[in-house]
N, C-alpha and C. Protein backbone atom coordinates (compact mmCIF):
# COMPACT_ATOMS: atom_id res chain seq x y z
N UNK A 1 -77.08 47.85 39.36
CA UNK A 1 -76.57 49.00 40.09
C UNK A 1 -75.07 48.87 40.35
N UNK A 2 -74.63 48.03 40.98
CA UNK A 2 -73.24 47.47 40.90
C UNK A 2 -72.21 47.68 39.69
N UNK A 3 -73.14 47.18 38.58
CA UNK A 3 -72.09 47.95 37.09
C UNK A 3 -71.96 48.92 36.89
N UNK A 4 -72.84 49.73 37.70
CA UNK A 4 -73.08 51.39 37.44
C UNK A 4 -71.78 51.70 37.77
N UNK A 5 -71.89 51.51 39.42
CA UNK A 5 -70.44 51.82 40.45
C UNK A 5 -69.46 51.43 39.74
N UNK A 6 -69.10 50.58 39.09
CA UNK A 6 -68.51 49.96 39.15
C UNK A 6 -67.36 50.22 37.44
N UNK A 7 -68.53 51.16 36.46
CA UNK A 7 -68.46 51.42 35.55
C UNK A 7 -67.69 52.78 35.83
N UNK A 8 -68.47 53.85 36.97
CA UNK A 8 -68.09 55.00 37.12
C UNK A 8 -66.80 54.80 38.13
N UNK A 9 -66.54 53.51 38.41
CA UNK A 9 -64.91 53.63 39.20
C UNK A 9 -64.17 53.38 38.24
N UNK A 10 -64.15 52.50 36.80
CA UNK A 10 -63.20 52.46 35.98
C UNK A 10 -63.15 53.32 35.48
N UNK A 11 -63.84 54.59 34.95
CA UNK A 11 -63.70 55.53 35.09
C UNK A 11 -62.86 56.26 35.32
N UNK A 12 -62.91 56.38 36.77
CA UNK A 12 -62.13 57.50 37.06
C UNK A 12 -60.33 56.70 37.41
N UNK A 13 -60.50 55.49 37.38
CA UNK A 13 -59.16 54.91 36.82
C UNK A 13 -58.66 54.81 35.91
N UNK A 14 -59.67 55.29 34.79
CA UNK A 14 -59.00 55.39 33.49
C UNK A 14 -58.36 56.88 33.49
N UNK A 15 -58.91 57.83 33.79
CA UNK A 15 -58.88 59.24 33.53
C UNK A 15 -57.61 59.45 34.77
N UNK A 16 -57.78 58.65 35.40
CA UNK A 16 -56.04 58.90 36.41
C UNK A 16 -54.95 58.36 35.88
N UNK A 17 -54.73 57.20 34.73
CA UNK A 17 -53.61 56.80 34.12
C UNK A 17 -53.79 57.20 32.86
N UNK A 18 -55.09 57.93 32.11
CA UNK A 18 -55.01 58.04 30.86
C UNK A 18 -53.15 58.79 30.16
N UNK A 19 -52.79 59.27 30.97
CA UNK A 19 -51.55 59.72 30.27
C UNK A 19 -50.63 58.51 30.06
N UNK A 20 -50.59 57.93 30.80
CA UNK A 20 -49.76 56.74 30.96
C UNK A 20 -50.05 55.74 29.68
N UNK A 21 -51.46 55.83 28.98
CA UNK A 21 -52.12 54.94 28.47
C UNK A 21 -51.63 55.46 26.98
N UNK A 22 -51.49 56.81 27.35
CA UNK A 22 -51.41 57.93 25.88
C UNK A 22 -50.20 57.66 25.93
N UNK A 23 -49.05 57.45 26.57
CA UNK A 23 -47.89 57.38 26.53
C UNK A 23 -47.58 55.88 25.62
N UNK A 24 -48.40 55.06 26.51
CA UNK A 24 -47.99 53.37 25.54
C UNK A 24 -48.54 53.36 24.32
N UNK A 25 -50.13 54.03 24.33
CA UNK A 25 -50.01 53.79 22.74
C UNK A 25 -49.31 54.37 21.80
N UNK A 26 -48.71 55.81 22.15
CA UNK A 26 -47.78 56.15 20.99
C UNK A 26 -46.61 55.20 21.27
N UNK A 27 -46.60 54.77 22.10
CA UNK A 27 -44.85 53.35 22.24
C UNK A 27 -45.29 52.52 21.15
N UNK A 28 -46.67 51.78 21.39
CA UNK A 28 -47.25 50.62 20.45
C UNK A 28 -47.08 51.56 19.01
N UNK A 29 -47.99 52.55 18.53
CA UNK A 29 -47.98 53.04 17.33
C UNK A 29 -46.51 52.88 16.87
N UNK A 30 -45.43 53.80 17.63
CA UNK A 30 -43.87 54.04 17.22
C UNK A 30 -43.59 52.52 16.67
N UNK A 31 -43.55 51.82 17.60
CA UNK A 31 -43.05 50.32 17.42
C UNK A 31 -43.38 49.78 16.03
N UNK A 32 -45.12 49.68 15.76
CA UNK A 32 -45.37 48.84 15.00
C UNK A 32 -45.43 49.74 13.67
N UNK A 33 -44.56 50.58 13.66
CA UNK A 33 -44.33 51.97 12.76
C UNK A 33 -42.94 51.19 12.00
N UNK A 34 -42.37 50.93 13.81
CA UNK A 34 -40.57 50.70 13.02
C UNK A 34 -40.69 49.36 12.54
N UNK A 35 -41.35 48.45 13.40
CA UNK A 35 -41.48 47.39 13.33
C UNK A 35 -42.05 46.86 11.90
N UNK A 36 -42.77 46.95 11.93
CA UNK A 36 -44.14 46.08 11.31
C UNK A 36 -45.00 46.82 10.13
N UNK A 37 -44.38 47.56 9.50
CA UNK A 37 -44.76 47.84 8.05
C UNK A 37 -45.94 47.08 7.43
N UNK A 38 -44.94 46.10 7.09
CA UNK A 38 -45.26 44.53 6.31
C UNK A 38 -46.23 44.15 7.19
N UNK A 39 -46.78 44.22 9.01
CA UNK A 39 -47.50 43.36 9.21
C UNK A 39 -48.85 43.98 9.45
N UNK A 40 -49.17 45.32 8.84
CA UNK A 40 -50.50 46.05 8.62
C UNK A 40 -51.14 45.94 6.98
């Protein structure tokens, strides 16, 4: 029961920074775009 709660609070911590999250991975994507060709 505890993972339940506990599942449905990360949750709604995800869905309160998801922009933030959408923001870094296009940083990570951009990066390993300019970056790292060669290392995909």
């Amino acid at each position: 029961m505890e993972n339940l709660l506990w599942f449905i609070y990360s949750l709604g911590l995800i869905s309160k920074f998801n922009p933030l999250l959408k923001r870094a991975k296009e940083f990570l994507k951009g990066l390993i775009k300019r970056e790292g060709g060669d290392l995909l």
